[in-house]
Protein backbone atom coordinates (compact mmCIF):
# COMPACT_ATOMS: atom_id res chain seq x y z
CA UNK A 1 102.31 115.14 80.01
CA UNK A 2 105.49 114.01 78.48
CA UNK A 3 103.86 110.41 76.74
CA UNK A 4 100.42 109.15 76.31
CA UNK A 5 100.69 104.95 77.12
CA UNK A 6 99.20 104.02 74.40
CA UNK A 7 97.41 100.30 74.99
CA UNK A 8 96.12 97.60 73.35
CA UNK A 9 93.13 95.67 75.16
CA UNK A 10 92.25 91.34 73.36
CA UNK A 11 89.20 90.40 75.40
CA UNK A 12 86.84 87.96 73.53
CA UNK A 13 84.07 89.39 76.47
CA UNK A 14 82.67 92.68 75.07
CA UNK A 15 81.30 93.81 78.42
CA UNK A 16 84.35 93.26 79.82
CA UNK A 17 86.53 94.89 77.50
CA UNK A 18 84.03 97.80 77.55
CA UNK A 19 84.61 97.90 81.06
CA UNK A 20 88.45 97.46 81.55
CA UNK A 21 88.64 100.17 78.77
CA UNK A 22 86.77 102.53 80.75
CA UNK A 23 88.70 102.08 83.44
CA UNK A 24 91.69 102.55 81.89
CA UNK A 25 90.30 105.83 79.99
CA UNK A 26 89.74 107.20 83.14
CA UNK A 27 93.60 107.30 83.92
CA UNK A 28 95.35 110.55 82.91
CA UNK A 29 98.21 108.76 81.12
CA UNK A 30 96.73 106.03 79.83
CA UNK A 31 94.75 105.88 76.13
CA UNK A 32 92.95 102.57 75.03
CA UNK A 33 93.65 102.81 71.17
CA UNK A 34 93.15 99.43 70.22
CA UNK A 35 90.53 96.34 71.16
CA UNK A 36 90.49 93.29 69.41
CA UNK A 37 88.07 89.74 70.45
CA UNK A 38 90.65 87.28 68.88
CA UNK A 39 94.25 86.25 70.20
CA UNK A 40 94.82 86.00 66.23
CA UNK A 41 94.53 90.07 65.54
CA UNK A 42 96.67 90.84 68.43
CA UNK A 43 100.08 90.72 66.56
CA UNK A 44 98.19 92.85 63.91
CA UNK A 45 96.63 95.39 66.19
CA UNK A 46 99.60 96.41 68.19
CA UNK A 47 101.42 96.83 64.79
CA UNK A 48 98.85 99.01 63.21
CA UNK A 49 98.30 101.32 66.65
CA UNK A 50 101.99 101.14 67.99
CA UNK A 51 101.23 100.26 71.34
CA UNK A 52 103.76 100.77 74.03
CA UNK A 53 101.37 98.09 76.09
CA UNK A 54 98.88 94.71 75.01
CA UNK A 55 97.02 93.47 78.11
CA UNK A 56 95.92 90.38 77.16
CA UNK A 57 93.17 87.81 78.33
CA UNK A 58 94.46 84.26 78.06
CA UNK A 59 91.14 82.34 77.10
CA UNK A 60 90.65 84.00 73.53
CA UNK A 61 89.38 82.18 70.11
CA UNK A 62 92.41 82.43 67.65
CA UNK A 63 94.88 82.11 69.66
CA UNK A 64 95.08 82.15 73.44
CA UNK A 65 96.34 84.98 75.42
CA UNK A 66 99.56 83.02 75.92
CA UNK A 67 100.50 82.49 72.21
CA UNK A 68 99.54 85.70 71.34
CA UNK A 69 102.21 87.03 73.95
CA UNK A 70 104.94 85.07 72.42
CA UNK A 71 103.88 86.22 68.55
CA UNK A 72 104.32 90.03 70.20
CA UNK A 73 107.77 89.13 72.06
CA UNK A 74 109.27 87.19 69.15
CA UNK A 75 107.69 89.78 66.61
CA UNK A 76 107.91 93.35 68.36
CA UNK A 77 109.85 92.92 71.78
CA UNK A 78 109.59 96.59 72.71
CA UNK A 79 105.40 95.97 73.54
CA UNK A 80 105.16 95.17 77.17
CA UNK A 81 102.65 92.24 77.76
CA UNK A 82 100.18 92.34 80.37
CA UNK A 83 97.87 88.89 80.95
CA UNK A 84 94.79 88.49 82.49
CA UNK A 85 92.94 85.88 83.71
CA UNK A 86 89.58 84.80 85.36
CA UNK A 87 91.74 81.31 86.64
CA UNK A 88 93.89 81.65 88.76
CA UNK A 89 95.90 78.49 87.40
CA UNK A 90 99.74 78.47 88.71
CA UNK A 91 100.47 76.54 85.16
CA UNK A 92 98.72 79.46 83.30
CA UNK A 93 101.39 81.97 84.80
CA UNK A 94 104.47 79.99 84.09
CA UNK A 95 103.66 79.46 80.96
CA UNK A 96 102.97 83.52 80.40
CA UNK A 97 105.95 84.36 81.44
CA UNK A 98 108.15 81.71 79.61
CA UNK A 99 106.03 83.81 76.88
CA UNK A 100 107.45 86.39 77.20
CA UNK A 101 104.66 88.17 79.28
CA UNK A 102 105.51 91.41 81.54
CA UNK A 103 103.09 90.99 84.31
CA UNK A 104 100.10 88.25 85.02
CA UNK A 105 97.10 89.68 87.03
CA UNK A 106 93.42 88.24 87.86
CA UNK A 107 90.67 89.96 86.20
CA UNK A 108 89.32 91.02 89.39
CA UNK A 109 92.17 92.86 90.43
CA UNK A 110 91.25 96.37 91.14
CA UNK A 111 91.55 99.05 88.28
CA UNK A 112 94.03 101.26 90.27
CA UNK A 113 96.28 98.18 90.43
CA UNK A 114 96.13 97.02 86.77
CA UNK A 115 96.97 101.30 85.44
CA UNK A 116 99.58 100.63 88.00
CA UNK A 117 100.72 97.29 86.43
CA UNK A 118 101.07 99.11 82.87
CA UNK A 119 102.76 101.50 84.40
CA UNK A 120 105.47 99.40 85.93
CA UNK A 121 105.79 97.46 83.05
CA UNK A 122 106.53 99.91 80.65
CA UNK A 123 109.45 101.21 83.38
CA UNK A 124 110.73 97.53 83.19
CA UNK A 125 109.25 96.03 86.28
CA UNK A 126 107.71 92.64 86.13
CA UNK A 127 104.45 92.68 87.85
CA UNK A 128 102.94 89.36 89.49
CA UNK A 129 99.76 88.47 91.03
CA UNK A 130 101.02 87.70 94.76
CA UNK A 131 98.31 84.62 95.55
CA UNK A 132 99.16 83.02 91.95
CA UNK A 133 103.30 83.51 92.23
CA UNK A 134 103.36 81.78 95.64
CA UNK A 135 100.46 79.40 94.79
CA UNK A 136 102.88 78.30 91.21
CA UNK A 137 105.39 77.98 93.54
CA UNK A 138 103.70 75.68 95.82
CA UNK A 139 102.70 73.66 92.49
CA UNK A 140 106.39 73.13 91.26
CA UNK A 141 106.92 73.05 87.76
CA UNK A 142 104.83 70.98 85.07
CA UNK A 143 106.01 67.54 84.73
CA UNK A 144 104.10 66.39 81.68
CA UNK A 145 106.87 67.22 78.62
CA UNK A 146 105.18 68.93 74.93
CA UNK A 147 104.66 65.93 73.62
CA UNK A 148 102.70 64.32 76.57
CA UNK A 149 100.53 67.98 76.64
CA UNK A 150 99.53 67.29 73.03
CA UNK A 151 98.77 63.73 73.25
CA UNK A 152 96.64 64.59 76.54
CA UNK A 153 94.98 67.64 75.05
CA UNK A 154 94.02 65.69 71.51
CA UNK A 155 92.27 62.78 73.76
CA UNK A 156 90.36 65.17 75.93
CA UNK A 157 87.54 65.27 73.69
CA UNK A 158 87.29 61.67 74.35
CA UNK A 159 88.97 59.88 71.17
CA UNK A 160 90.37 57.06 71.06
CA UNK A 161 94.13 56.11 71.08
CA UNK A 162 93.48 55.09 67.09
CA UNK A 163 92.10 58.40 66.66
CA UNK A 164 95.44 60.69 69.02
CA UNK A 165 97.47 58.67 66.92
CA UNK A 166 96.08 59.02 63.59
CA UNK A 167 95.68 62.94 64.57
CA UNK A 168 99.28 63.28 65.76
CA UNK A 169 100.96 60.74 63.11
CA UNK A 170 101.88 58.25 65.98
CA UNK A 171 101.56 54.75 66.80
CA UNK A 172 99.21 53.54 69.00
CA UNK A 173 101.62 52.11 71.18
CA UNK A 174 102.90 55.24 71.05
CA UNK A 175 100.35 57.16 72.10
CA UNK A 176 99.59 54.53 74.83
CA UNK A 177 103.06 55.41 76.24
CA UNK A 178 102.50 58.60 76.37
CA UNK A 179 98.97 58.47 78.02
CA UNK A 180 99.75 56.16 80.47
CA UNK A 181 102.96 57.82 81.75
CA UNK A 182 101.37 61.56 81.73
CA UNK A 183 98.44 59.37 84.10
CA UNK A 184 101.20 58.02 85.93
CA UNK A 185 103.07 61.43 86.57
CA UNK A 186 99.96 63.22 87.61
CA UNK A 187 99.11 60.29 89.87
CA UNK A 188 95.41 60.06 88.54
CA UNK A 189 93.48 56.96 88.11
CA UNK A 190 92.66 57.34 84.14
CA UNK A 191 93.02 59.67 81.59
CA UNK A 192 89.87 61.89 81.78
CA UNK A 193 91.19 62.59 85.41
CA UNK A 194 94.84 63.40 84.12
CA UNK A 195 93.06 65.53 81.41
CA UNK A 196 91.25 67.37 84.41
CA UNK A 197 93.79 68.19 86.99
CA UNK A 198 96.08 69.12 84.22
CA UNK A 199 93.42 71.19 82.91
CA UNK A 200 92.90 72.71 86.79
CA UNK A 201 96.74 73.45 87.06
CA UNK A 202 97.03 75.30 83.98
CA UNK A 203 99.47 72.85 81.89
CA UNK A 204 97.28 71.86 79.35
């Protein structure tokens, strides 16, 4: 065999890593030679093992699956990014691929389709889950801009607005802005509710 694909696997779930690695072992051209628990050691890893592929979960401490797909595109572009996910959130798989990710799959996607998505990847292809592409599709794009995100995302633990703004060196008319026209745009009745369908669409 000409190449050995040589992949990187950033799971926070042992079992599950265990598992995909397995898997993936069991393929002829494929060698797990890297796993990692933290989105943080990915950029590391793949620079250490020099993998030709990182699949990536996206709910990792550290860093999330998504960040840690634009610190390998930005840092070395010729690793292929594969993310996984147990949601199947249409905002989760725009944002991977404005990441720079390669391919976006469920976790549950059979293990002769994900050796196949590493496969294609690393020939170029882009490889999409077909549910989530025509369910993001469905969903349109996000309408809340970065700065709405963050002022959302630091107020849903529940602070206050003199609390977002003190964290995010605003005003609190500001940050009431903000709030009330990410509510508006995601036609929910308060902000816990915009914090939750957000949340359930994957822009958050």
């Amino acid at each position: 065999m000409s190449h050995m694909i040589r992949v990187l696997l950033a799971e926070d779930q042992s079992m599950v890593r265990e598992a995909l690695a397995a898997l993936l072992g069991l393929e002829p051209d494929i060698e797990v030679v890297a796993q990692v628990a933290r989105g943080d050691e990915v950029l590391a890893a793949a620079r250490a093992h020099a993998v030709d592929v990182a699949l990536l979960d996206i709910e990792m401490p550290g860093m999330t699956g998504i960040e840690a797909a634009a610190a390998l595109s930005g840092a070395l572009p010729e690793v292929k990014v594969v993310v996984l996910t147990t949601f199947g959130r249409p905002g989760y798989l725009r944002r991977a691929m404005e990441s720079g990710a390669d391919a976006f799959l469920v976790k549950d996607a059979p293990a002769a389709q994900l050796a196949s998505a590493v496969r294609q990847v690393l020939a170029g292809e882009r490889v999409i889950d077909p549910t989530l592409a025509a369910a993001a599709l469905a969903d349109g794009a996000n309408p809340l801009t970065e700065r709405e995100r963050e002022v959302l995302r630091v107020a849903s633990d529940g602070s206050t607005n003199a609390e977002v703004a003190d964290a995010l060196r605003l005003s609190q008319g500001t940050v009431r802005n903000y709030l009330s026209t990410a509510i508006q745009k995601l036609a929910a009745r308060n902000r816990a509710e915009a914090v939750r369908i957000a949340r359930e669409k994957g822009w958050l």
